[in-house]
Protein backbone atom coordinates (compact mmCIF):
# COMPACT_ATOMS: atom_id res chain seq x y z
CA UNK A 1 56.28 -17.91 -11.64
CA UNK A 2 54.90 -18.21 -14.90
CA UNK A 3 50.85 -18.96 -15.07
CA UNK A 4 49.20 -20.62 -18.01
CA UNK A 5 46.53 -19.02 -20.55
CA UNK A 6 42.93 -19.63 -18.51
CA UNK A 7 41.81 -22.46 -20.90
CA UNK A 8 44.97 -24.85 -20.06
CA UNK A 9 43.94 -24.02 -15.90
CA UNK A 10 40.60 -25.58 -16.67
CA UNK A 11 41.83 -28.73 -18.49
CA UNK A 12 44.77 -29.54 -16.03
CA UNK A 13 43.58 -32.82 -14.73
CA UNK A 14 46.20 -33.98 -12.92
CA UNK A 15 45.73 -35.56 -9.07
CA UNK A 16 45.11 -32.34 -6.35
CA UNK A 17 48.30 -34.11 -4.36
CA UNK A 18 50.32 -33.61 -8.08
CA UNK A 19 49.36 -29.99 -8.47
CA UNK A 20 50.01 -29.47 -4.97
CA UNK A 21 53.57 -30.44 -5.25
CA UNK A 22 53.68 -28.52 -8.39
CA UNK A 23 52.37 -25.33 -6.80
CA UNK A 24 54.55 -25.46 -3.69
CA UNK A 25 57.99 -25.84 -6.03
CA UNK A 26 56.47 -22.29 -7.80
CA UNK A 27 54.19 -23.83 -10.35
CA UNK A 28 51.61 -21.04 -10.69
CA UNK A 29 49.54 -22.76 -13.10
CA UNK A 30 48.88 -25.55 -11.00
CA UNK A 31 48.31 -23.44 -8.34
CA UNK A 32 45.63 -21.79 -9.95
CA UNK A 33 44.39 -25.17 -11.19
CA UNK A 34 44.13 -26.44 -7.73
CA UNK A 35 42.46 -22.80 -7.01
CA UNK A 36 39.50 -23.35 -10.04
CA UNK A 37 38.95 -26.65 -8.39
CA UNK A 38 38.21 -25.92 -4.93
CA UNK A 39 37.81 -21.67 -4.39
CA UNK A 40 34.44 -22.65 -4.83
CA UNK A 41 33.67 -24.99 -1.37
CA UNK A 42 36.04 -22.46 0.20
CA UNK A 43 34.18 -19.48 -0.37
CA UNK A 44 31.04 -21.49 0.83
CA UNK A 45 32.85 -22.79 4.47
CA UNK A 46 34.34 -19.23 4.82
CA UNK A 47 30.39 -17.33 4.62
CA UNK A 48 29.24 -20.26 6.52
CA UNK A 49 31.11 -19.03 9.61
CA UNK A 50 31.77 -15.32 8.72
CA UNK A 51 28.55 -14.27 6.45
CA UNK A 52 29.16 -12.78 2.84
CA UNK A 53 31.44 -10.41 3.98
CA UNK A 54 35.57 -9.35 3.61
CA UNK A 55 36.13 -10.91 6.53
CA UNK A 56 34.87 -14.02 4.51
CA UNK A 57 36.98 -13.48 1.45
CA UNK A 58 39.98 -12.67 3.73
CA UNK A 59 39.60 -16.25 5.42
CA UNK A 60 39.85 -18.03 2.23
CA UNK A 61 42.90 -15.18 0.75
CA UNK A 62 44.88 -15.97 3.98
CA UNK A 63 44.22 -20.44 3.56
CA UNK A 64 45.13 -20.34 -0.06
CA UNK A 65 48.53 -18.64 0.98
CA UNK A 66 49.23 -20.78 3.99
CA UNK A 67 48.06 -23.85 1.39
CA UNK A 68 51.03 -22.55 -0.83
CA UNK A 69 53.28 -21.81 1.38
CA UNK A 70 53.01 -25.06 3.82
CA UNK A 71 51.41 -27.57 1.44
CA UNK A 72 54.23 -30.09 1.76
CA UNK A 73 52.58 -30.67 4.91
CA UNK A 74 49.78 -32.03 3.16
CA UNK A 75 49.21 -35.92 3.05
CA UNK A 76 47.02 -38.29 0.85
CA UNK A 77 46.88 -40.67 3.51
CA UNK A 78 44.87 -38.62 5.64
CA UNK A 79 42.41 -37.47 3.57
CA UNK A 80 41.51 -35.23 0.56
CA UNK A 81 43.45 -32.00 -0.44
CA UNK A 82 39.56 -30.13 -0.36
CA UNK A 83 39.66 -31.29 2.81
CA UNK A 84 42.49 -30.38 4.12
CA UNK A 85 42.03 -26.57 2.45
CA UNK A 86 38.76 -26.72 4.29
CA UNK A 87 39.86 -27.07 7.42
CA UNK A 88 42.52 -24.35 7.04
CA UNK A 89 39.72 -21.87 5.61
CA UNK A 90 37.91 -23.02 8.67
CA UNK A 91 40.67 -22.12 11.00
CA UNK A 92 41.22 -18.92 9.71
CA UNK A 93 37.77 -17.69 9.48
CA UNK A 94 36.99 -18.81 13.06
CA UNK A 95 40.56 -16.79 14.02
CA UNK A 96 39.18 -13.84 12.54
CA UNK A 97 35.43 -14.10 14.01
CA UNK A 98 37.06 -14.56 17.47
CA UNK A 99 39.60 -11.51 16.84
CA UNK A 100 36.15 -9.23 16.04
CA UNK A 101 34.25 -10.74 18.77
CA UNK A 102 37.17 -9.73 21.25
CA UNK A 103 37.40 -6.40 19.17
CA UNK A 104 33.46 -5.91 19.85
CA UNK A 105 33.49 -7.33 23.18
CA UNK A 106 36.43 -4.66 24.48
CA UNK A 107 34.66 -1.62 22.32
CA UNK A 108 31.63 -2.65 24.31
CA UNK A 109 33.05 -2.81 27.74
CA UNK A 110 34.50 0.78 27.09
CA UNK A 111 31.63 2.22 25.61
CA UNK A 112 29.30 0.89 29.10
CA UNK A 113 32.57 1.39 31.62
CA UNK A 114 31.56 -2.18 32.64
CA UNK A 115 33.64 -3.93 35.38
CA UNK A 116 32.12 -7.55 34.57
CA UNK A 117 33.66 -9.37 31.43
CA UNK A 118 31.75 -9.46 28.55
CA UNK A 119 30.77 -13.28 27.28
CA UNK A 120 32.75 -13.74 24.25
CA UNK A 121 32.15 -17.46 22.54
CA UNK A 122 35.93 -18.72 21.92
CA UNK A 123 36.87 -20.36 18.39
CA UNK A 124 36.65 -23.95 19.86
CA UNK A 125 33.10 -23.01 21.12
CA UNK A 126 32.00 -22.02 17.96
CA UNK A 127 33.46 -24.71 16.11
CA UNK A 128 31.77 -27.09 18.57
CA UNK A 129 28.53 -25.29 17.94
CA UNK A 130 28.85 -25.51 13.82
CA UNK A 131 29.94 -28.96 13.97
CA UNK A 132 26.77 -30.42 16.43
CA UNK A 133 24.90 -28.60 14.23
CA UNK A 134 26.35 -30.46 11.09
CA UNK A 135 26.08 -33.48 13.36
CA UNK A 136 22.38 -33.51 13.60
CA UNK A 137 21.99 -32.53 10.08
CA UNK A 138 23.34 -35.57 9.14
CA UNK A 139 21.93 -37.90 11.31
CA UNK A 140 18.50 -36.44 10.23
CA UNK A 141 19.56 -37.19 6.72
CA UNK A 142 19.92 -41.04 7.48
CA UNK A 143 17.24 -43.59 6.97
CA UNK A 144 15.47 -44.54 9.57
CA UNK A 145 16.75 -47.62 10.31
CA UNK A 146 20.50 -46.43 10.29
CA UNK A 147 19.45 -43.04 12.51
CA UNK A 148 17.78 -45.46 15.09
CA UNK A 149 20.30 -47.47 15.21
CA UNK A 150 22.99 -45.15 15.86
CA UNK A 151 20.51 -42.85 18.22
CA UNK A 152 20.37 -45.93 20.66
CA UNK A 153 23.60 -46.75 20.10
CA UNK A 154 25.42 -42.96 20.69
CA UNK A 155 22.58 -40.75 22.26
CA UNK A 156 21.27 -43.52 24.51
CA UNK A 157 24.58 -45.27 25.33
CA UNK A 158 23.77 -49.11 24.23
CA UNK A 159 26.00 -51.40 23.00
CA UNK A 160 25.20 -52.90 19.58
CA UNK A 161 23.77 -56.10 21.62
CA UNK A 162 21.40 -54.11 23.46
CA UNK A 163 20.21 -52.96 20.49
CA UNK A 164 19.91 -55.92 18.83
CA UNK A 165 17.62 -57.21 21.39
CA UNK A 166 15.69 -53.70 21.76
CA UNK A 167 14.81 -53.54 17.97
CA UNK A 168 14.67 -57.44 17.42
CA UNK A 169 16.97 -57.55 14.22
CA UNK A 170 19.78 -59.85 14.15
CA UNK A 171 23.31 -58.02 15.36
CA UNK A 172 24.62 -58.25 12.01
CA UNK A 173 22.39 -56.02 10.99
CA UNK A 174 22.46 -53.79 14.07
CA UNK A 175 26.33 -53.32 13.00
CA UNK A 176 25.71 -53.25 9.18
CA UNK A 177 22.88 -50.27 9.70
CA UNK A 178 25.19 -49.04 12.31
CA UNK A 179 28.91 -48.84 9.62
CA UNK A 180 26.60 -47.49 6.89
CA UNK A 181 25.30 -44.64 8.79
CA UNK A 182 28.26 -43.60 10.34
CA UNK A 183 30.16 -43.62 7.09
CA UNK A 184 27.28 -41.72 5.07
CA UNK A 185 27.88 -39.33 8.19
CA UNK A 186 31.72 -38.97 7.38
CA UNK A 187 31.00 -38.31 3.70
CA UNK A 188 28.50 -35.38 4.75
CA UNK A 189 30.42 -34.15 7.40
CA UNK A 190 33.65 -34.19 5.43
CA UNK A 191 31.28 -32.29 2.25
CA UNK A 192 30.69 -29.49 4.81
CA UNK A 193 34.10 -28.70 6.34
């Protein structure tokens, strides 16, 4: 695999799917391209779970090679490439928190000579946490109109008529306020993974 001077890397600005299919057929210079592009948010989801730590760095080390090695499994279609290398950084970092929780949690059962299980948060529990946390982040982030709408809609269980006739607006509104918010939602949630 040959890889460009750093310069070219920079000025490569070909479509992420492109590079990809470079990068999986050997292209090392579009794999680093793809790399200058997106190392960046990667790095962020990975401390986001695991802290600035080598765990952190090891998270993203380990999606960039699974990116390379599987990335025709990657599809346009269903979404970005950032996104996709997100949620693989995400994987992996909450594989490794959950491998050092058990580590922690079997260290401190043999350290107490406890008989009771120690309470160790599983990946899809922590994921669940980060993502209601995102969750209400965004919703908080959402005008006023659009967060009401969609807090009577999802927290309070009403259907877009009952809300119509709770706020007084016409229901074309109720389900304009209502598309607008959850879509500004998807954008921030999907900026976060």
């Amino acid at each position: 695999m040959d890889v460009p001077a750093p310069n070219t890397i920079a000025t490569d600005s070909s479509p992420d799917d492109a590079l990809l299919r470079r990068a999986v057929r050997g292209d090392g210079g579009a794999f680093a391209a793809l790399h200058a592009r997106h190392a960046a948010h990667a790095h962020a989801a990975a401390r986001r779970i695991l802290g600035s730590s080598p765990a952190a760095e090891d998270a993203v080390q380990e999606a960039l090679l699974q990116l390379w090695r599987a990335g025709d499994r990657y599809s346009a279609e269903r979404g970005s490439l950032r996104a996709f290398l997100l949620v693989l950084v995400r994987s992996r970092a909450l594989d490794l928190l959950r491998r050092e929780h058990v580590r922690a949690a079997a260290a401190e059962r043999a350290r107490a000579g406890a008989e009771e299980p120690v309470v160790v948060f599983g990946a899809d529990e922590i994921a669940r946490r980060e993502l209601r946390g995102d969750l209400v982040a965004s919703l908080r982030s959402l005008p006023a109109e659009q967060r009401e709408v969609l807090a009577l809609q999802y927290l309070g269980g009403r259907t877009q008529a009952e809300v119509s006739d709770e706020l007084d607006v016409p229901l074309g509104t109720v389900k304009g306020r209502s598309r607008l918010g959850l879509a500004r939602m998807r954008r921030d949630l999907e900026a976060t993974a």
